[in-house]
PDB file of N, CA and C in Angstrom:
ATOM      1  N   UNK A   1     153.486  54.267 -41.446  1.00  0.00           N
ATOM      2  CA  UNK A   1     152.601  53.800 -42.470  1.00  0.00           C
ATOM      3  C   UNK A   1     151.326  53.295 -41.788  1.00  0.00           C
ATOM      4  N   UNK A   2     150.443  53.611 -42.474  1.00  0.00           N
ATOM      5  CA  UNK A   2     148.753  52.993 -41.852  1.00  0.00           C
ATOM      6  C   UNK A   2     148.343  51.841 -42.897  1.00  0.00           C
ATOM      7  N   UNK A   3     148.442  50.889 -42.379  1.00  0.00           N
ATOM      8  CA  UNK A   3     147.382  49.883 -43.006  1.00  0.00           C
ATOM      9  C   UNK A   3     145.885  48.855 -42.258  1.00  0.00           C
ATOM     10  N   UNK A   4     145.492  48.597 -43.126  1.00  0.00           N
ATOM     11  CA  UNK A   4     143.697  48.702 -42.920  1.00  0.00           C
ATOM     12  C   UNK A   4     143.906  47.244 -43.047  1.00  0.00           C
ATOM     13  N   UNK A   5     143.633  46.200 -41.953  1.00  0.00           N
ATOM     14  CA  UNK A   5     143.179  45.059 -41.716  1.00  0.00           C
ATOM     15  C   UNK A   5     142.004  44.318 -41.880  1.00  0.00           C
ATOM     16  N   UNK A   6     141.892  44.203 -42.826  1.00  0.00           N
ATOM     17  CA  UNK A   6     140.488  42.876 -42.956  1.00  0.00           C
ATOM     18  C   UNK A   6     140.550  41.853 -42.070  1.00  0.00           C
ATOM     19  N   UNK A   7     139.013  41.251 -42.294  1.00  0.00           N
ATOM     20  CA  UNK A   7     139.327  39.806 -41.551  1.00  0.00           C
ATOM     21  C   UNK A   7     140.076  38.590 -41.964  1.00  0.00           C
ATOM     22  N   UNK A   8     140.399  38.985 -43.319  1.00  0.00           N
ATOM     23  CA  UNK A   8     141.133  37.366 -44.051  1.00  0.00           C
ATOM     24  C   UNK A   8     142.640  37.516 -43.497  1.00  0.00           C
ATOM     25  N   UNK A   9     143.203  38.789 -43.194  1.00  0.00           N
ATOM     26  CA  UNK A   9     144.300  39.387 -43.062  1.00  0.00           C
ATOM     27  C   UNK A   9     144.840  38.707 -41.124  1.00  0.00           C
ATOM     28  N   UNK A  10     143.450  39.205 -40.528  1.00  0.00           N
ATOM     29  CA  UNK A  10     143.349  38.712 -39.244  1.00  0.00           C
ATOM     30  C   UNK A  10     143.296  37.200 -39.050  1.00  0.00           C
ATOM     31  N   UNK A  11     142.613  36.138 -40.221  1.00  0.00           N
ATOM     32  CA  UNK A  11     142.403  34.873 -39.851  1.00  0.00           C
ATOM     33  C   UNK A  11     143.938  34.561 -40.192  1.00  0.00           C
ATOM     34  N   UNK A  12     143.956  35.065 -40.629  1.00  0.00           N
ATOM     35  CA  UNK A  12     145.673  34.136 -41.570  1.00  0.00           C
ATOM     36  C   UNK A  12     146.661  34.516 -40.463  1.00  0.00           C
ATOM     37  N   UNK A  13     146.853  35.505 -39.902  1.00  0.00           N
ATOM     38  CA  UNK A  13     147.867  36.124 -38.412  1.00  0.00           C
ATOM     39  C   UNK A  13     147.332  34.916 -37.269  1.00  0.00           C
ATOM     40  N   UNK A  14     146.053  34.337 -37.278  1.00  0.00           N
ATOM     41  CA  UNK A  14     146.057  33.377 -36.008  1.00  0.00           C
ATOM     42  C   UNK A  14     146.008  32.306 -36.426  1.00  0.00           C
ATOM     43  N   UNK A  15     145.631  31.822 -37.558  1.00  0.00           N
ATOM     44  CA  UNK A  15     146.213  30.385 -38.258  1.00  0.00           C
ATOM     45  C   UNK A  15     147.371  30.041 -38.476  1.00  0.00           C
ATOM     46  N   UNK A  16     148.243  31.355 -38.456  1.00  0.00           N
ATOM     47  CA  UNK A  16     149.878  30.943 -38.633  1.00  0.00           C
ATOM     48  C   UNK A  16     150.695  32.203 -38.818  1.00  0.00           C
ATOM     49  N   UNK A  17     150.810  32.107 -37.779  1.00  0.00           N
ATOM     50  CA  UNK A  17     152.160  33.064 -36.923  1.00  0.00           C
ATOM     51  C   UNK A  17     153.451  33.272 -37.611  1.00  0.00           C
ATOM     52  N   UNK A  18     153.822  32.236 -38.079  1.00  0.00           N
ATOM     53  CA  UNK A  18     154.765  32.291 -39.098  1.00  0.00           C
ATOM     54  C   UNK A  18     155.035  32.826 -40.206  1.00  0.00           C
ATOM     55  N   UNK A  19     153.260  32.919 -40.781  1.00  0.00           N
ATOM     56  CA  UNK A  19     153.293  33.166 -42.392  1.00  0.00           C
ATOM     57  C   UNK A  19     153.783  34.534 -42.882  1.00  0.00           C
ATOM     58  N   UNK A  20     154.079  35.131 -43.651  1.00  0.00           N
ATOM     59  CA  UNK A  20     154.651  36.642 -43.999  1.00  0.00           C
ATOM     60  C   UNK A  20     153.386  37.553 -43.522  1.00  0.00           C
ATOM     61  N   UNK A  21     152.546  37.103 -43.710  1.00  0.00           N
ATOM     62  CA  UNK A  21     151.319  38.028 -42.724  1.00  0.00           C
ATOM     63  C   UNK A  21     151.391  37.799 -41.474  1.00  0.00           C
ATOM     64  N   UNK A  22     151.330  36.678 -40.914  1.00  0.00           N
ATOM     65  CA  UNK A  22     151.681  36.953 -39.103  1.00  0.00           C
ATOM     66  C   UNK A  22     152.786  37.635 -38.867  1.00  0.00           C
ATOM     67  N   UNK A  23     154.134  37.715 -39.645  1.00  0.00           N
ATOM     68  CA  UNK A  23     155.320  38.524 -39.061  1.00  0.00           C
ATOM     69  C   UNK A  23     154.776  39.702 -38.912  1.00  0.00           C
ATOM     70  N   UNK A  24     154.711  40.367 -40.430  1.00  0.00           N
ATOM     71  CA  UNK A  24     154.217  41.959 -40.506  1.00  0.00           C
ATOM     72  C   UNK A  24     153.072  41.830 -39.493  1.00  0.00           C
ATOM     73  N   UNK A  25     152.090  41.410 -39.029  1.00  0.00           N
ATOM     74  CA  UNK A  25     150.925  41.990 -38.273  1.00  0.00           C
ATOM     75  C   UNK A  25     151.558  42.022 -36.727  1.00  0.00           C
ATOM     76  N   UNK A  26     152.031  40.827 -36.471  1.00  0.00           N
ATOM     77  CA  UNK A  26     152.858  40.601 -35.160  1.00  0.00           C
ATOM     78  C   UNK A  26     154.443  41.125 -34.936  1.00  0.00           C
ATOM     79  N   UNK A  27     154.946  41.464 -36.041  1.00  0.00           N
ATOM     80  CA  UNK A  27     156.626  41.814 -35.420  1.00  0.00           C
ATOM     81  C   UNK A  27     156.899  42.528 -36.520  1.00  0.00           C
ATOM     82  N   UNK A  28     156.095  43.739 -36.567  1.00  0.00           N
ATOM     83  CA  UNK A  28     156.745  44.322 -37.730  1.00  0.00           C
ATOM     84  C   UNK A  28     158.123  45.598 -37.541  1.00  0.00           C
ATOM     85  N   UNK A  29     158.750  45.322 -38.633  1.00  0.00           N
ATOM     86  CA  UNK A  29     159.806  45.529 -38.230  1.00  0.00           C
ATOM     87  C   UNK A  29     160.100  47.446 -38.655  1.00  0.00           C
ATOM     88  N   UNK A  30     159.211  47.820 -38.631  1.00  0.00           N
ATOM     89  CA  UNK A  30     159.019  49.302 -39.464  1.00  0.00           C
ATOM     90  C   UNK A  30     157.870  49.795 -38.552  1.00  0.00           C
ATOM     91  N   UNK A  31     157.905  51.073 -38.380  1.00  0.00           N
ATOM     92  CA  UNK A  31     156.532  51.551 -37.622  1.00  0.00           C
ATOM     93  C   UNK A  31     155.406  51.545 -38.192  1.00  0.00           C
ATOM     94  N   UNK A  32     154.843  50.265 -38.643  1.00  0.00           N
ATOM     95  CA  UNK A  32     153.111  50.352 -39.261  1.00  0.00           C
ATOM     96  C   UNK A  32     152.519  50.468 -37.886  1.00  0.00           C
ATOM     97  N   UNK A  33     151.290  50.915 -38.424  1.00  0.00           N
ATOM     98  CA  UNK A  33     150.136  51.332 -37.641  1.00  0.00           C
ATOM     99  C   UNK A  33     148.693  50.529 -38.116  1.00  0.00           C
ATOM    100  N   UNK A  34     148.648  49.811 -37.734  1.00  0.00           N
ATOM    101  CA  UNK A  34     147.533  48.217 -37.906  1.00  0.00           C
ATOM    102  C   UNK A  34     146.041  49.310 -38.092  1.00  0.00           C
ATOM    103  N   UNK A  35     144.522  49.416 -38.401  1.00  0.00           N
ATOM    104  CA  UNK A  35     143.674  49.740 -38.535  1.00  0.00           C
ATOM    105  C   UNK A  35     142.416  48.409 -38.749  1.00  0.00           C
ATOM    106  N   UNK A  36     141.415  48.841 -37.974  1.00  0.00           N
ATOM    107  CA  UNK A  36     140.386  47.829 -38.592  1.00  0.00           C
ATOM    108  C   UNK A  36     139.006  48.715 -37.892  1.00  0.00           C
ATOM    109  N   UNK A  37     137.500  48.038 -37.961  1.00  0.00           N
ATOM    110  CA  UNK A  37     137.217  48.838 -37.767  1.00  0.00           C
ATOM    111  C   UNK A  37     136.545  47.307 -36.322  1.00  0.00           C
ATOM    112  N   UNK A  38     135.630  47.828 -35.354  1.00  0.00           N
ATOM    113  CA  UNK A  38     134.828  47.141 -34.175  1.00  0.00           C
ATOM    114  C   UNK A  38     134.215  46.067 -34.904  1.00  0.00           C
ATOM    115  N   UNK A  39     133.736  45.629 -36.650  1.00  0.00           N
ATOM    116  CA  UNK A  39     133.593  44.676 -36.680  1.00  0.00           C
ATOM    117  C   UNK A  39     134.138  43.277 -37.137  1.00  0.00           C
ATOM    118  N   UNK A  40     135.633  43.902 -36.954  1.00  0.00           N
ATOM    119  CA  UNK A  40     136.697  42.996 -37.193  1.00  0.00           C
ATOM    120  C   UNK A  40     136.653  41.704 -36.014  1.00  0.00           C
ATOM    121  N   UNK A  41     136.700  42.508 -34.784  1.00  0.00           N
ATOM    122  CA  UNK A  41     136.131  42.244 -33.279  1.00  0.00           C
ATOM    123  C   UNK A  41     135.118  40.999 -33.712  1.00  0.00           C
ATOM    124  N   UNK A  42     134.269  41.552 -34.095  1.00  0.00           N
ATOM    125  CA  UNK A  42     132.808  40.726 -34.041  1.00  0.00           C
ATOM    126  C   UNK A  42     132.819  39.467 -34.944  1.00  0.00           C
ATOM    127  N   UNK A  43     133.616  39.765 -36.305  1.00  0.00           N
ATOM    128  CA  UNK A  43     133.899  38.260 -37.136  1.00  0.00           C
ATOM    129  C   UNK A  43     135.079  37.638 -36.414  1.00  0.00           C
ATOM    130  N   UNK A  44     135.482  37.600 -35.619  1.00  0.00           N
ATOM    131  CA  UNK A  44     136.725  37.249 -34.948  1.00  0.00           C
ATOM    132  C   UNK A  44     135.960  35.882 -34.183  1.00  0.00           C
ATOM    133  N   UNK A  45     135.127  36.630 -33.269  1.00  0.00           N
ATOM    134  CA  UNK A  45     134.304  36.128 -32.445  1.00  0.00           C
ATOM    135  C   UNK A  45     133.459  35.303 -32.910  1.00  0.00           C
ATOM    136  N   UNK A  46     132.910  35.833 -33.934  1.00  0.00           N
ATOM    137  CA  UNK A  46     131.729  34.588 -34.728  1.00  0.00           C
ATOM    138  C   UNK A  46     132.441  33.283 -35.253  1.00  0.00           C
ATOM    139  N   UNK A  47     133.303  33.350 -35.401  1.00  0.00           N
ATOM    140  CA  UNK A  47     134.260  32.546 -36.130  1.00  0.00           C
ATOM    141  C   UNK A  47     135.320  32.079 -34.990  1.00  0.00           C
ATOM    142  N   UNK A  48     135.462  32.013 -33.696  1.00  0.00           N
ATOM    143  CA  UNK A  48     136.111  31.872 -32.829  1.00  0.00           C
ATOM    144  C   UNK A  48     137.059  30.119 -32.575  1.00  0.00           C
ATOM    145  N   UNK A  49     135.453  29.302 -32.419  1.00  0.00           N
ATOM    146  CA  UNK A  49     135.519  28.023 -32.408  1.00  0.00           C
ATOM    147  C   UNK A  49     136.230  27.364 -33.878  1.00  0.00           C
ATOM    148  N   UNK A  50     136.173  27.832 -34.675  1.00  0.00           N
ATOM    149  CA  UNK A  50     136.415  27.240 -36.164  1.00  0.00           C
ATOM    150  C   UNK A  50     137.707  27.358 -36.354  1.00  0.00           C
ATOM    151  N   UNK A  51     138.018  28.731 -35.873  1.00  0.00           N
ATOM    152  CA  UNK A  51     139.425  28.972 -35.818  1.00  0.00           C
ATOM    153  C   UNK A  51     140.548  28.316 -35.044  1.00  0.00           C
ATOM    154  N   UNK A  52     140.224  28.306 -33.690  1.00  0.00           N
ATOM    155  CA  UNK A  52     140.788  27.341 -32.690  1.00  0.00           C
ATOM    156  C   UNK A  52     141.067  25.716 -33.380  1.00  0.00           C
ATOM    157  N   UNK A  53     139.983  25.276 -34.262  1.00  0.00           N
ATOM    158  CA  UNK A  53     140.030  23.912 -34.601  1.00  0.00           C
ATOM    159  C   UNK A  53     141.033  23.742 -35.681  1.00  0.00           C
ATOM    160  N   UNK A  54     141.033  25.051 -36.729  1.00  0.00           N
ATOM    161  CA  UNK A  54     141.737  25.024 -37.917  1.00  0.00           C
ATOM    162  C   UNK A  54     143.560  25.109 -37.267  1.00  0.00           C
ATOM    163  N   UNK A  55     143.339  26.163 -36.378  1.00  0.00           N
ATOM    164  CA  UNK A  55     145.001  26.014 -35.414  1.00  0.00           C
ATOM    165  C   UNK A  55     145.076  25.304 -35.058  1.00  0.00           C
ATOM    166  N   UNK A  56     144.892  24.158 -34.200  1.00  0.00           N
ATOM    167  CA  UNK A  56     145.143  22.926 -33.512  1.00  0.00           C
ATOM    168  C   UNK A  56     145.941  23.604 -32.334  1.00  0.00           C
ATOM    169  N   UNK A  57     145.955  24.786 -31.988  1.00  0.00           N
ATOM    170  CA  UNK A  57     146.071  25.261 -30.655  1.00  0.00           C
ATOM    171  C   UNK A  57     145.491  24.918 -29.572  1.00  0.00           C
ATOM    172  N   UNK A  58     146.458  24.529 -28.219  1.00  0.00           N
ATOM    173  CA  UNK A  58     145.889  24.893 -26.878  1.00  0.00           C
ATOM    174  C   UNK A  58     144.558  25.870 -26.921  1.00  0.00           C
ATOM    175  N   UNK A  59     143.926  25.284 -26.001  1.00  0.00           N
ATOM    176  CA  UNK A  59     143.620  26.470 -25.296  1.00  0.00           C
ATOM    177  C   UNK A  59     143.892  27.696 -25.453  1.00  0.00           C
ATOM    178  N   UNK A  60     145.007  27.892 -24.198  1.00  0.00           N
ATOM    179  CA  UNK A  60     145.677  28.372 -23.809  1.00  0.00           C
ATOM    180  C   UNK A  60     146.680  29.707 -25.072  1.00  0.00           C
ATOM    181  N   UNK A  61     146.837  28.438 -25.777  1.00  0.00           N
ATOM    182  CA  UNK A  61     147.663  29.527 -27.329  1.00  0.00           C
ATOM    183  C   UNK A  61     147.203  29.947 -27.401  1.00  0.00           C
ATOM    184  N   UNK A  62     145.861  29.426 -28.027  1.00  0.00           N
ATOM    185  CA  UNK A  62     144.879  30.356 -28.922  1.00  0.00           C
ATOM    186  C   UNK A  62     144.681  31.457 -27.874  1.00  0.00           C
ATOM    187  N   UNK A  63     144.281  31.347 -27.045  1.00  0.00           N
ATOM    188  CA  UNK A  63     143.974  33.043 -26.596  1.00  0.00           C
ATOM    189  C   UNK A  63     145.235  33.654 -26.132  1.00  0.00           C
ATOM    190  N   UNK A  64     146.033  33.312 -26.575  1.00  0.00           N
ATOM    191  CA  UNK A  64     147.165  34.145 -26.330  1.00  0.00           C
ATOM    192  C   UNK A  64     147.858  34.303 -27.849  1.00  0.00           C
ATOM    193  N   UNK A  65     147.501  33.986 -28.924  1.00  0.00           N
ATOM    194  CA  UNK A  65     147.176  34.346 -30.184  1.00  0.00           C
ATOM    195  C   UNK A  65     146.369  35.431 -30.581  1.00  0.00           C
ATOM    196  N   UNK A  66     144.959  34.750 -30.187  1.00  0.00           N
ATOM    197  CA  UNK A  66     144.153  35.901 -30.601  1.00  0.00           C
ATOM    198  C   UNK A  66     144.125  37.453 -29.590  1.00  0.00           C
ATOM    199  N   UNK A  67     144.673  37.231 -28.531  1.00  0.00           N
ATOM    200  CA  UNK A  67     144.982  38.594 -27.943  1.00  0.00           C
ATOM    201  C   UNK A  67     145.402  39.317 -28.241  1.00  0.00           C
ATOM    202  N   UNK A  68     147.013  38.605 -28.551  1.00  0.00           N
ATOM    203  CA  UNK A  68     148.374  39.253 -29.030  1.00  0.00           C
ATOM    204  C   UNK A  68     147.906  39.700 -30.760  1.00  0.00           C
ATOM    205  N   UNK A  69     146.778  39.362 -31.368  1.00  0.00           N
ATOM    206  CA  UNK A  69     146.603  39.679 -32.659  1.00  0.00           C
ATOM    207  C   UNK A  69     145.462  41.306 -32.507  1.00  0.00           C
ATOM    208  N   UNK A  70     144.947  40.985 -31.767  1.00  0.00           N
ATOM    209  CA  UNK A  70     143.848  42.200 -31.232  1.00  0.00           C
ATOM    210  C   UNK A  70     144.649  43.304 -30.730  1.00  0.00           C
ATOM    211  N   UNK A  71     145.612  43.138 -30.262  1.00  0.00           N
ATOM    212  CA  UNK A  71     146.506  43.808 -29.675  1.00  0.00           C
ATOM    213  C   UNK A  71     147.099  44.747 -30.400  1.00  0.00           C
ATOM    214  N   UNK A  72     147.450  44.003 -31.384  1.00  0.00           N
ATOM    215  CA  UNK A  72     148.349  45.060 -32.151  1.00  0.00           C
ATOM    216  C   UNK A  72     147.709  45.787 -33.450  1.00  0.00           C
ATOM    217  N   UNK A  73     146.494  45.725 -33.603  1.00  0.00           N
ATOM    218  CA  UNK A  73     145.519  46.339 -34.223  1.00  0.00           C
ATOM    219  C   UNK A  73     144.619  47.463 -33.206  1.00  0.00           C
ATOM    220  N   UNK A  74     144.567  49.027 -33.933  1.00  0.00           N
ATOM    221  CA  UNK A  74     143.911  50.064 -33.639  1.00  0.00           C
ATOM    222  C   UNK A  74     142.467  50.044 -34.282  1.00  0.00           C
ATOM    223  N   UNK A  75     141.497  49.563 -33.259  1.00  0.00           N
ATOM    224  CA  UNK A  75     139.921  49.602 -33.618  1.00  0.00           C
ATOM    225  C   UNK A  75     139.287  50.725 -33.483  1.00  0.00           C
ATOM    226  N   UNK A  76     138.729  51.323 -34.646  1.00  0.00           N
ATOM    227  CA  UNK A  76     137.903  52.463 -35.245  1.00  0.00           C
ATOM    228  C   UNK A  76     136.237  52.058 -35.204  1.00  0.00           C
ATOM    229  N   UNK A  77     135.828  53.133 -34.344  1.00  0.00           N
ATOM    230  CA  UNK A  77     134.373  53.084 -34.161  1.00  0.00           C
ATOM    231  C   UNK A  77     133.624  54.100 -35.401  1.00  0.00           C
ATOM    232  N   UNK A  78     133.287  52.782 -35.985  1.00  0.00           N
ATOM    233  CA  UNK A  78     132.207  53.887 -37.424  1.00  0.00           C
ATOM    234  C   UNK A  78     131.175  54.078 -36.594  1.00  0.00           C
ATOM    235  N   UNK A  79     130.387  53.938 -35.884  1.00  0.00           N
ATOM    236  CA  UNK A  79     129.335  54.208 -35.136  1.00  0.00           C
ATOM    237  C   UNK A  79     129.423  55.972 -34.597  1.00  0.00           C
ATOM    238  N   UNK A  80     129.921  56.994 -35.229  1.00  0.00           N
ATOM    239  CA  UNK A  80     129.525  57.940 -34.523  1.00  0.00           C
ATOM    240  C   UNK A  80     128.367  59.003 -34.555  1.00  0.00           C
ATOM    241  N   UNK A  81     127.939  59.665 -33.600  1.00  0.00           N
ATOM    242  CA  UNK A  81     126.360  60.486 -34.438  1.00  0.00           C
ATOM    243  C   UNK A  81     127.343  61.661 -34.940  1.00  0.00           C
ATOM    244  N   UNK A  82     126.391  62.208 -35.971  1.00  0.00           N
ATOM    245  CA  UNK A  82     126.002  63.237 -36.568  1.00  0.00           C
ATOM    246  C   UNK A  82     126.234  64.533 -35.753  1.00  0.00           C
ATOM    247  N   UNK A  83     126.841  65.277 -36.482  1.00  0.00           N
ATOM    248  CA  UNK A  83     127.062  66.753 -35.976  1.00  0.00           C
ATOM    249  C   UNK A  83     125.568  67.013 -36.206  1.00  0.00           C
ATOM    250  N   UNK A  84     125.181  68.074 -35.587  1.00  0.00           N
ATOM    251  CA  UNK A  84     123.888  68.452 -35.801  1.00  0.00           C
ATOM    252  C   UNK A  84     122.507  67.550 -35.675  1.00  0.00           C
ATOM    253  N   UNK A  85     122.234  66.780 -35.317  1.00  0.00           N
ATOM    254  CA  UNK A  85     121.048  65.819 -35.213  1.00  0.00           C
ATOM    255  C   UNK A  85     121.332  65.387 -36.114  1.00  0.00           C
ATOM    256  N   UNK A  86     122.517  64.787 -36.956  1.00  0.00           N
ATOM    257  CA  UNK A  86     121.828  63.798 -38.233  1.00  0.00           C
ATOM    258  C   UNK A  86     122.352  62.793 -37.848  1.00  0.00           C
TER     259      UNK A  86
END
């Protein structure tokens, strides 16, 4: 199965690991196939510090949260050119 990851989908997997969305994103128990696209990446990042504060994570967790969440998501580059010069 393919499913398409937003960022609310992604904040909620590193705010809490536990929740029925961190299982399925982190331990799913069926062969899904995670999707998002490079600027999932980028609100991740913009939002980095806020997130860390809302977890009350280490350090240390948190980036071993947000890794293990990047991780298991397949990032799609919309950025490609045009067949033909367009």
């Amino acid at each position: 199965m393919r499913v398409v990851v937003d960022t609310n989908i992604a904040f909620s997997a590193i705010l809490n690991t536990n929740s029925k969305i961190g299982k399925i994103l982190l331990h799913p128990k069926s062969k899904i196939n995670f999707y998002s696209t490079n600027n999932l990446k980028l609100e991740l990042e913009k939002h980095k510090v806020k997130l860390k504060k809302l977890s009350g994570y280490s350090e240390q967790d948190f980036h071993n949260i947000f890794t293990l969440v990047l991780s298991k998501i397949r990032f799609i580059n919309t950025r490609r050119p045009f067949k033909n010069g367009r």
